[in-house]
N, C-alpha and C. Protein backbone atom coordinates (compact mmCIF):
# COMPACT_ATOMS: atom_id res chain seq x y z
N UNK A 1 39.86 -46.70 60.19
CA UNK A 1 39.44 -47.25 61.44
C UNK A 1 38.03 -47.79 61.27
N UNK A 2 37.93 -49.32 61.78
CA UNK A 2 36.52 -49.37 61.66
C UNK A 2 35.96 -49.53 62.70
N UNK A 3 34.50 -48.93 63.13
CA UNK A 3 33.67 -49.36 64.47
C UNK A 3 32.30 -50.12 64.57
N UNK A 4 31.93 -50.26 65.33
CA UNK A 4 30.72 -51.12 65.52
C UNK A 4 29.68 -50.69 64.75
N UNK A 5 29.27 -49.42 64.34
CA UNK A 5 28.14 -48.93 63.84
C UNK A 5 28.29 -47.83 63.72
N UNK A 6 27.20 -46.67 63.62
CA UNK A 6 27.30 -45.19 63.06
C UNK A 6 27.23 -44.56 64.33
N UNK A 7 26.93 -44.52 65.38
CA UNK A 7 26.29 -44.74 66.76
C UNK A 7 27.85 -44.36 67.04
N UNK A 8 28.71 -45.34 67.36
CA UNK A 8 30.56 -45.39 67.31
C UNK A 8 31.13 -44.03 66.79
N UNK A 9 31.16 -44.64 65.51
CA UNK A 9 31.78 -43.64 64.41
C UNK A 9 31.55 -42.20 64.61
N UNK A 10 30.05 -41.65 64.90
CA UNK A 10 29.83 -40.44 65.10
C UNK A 10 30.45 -39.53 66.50
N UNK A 11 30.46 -40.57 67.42
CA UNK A 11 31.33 -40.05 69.05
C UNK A 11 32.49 -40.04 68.33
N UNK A 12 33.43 -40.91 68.18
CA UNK A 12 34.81 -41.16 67.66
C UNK A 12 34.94 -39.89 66.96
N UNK A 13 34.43 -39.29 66.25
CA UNK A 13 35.04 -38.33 65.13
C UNK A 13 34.74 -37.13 65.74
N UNK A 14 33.33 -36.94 66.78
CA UNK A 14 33.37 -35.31 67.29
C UNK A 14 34.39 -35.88 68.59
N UNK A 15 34.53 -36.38 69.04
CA UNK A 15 35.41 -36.45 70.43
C UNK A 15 36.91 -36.56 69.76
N UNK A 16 37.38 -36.64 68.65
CA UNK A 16 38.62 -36.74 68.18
C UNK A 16 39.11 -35.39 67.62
N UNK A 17 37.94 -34.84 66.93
CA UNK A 17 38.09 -33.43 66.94
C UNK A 17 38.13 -32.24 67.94
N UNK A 18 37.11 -32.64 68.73
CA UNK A 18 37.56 -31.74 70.19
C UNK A 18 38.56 -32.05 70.85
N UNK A 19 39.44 -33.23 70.49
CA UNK A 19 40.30 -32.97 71.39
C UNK A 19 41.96 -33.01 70.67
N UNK A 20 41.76 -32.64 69.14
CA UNK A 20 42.94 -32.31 68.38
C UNK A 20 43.03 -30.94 67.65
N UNK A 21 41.56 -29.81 68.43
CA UNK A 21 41.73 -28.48 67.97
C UNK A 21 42.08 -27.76 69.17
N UNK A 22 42.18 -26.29 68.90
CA UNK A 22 42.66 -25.61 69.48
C UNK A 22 41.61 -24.62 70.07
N UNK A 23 41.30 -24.65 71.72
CA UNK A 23 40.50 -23.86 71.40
C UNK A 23 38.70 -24.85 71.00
N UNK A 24 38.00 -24.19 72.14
CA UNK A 24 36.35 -24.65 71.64
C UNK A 24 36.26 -25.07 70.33
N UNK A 25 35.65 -26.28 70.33
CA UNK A 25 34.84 -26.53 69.02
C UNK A 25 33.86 -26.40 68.71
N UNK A 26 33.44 -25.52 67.63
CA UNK A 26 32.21 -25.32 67.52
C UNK A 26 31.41 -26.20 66.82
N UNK A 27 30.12 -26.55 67.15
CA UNK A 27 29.29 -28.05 66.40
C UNK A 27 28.06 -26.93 65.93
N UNK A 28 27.81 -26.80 64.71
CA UNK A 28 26.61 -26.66 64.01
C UNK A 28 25.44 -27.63 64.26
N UNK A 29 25.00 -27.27 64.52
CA UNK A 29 23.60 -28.86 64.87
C UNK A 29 22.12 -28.21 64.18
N UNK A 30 21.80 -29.33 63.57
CA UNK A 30 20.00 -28.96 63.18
C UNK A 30 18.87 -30.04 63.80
N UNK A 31 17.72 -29.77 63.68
CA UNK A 31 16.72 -30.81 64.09
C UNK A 31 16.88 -31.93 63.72
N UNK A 32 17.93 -31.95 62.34
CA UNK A 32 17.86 -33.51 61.73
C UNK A 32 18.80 -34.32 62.39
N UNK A 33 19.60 -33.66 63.23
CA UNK A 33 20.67 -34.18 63.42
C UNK A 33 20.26 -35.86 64.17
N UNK A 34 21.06 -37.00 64.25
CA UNK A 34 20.98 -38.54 64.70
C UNK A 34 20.95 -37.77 66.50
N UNK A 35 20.34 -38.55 67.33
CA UNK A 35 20.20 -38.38 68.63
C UNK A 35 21.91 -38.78 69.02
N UNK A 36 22.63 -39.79 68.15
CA UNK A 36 24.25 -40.05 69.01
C UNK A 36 24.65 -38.47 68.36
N UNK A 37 24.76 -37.90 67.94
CA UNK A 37 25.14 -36.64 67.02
C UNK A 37 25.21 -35.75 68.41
N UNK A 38 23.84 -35.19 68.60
CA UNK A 38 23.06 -34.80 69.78
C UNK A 38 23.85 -34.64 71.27
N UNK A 39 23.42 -36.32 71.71
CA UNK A 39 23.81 -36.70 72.85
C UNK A 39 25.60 -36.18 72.79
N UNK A 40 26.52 -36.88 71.87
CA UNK A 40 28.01 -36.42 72.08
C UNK A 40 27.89 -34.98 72.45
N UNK A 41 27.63 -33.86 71.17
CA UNK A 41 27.50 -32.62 70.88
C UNK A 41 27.18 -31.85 72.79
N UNK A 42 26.56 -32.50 72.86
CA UNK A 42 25.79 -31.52 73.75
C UNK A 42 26.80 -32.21 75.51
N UNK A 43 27.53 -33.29 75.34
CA UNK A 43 28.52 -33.16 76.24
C UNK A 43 29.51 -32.37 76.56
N UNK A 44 29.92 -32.40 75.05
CA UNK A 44 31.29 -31.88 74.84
C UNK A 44 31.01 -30.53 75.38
N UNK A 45 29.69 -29.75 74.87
CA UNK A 45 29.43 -28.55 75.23
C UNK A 45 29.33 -28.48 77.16
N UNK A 46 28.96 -29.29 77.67
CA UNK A 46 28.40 -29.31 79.01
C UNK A 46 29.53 -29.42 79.83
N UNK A 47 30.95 -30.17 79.26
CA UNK A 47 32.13 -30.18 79.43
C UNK A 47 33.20 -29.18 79.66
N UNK A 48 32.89 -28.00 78.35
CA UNK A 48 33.70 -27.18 78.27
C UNK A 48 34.17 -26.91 77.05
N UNK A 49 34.70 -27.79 76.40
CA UNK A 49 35.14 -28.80 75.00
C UNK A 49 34.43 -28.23 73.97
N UNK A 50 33.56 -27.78 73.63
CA UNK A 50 32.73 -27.38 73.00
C UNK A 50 31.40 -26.09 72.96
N UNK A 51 31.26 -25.71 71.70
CA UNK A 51 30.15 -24.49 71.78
C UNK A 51 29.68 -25.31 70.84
N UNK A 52 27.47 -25.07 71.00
CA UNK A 52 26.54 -25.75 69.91
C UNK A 52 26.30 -23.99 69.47
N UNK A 53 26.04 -24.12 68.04
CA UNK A 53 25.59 -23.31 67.17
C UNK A 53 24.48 -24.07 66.32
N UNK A 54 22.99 -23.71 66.93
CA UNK A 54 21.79 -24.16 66.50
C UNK A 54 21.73 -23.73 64.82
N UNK A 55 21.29 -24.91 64.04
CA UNK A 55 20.85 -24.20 62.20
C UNK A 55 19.54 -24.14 62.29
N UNK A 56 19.00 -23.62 61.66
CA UNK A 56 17.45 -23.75 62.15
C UNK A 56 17.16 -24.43 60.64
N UNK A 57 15.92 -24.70 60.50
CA UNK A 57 15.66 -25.82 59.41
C UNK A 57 14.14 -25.52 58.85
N UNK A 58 14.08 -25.32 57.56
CA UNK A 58 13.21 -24.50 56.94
C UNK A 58 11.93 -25.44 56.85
N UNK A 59 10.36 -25.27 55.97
CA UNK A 59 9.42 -26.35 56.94
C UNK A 59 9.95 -27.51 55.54
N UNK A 60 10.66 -27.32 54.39
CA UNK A 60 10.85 -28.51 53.35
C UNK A 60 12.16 -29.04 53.67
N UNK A 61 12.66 -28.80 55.26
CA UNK A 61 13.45 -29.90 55.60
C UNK A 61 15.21 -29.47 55.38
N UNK A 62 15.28 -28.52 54.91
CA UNK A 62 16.57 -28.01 54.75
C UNK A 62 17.32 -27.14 55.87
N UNK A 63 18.41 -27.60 56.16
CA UNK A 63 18.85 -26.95 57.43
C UNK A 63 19.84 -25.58 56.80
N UNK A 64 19.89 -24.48 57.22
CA UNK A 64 20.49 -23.25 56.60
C UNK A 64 20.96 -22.68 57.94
């Protein structure tokens, strides 16, 4: 499938997954994450659709 940009692509794939599992999806998210990453993530959660599970991110940038 192709879409307009990464912006697209990134909704398309968490909104396709929340709505072909079973059961909450859980989204791992870190500080690095893209703001469209973000913005979807944090619908889906506000929705129902979803649980965020914060990574926290060490100070050389690595999310664990």
């Amino acid at each position: 499938m192709f879409t307009s940009g990464a912006t697209e692509a990134a909704n398309l794939a968490l909104r396709g997954l929340a709505v072909a599992g079973r059961g909450p999806l859980r989204i791992a998210l870190s500080a690095l994450e893209h703001a469209c990453v973000y913005d979807t993530a944090e619908a889906l959660a506000k929705d129902g659709i979803a649980e965020l599970a914060p990574l926290p991110v060490t100070k050389d940038g690595r999310a664990h």
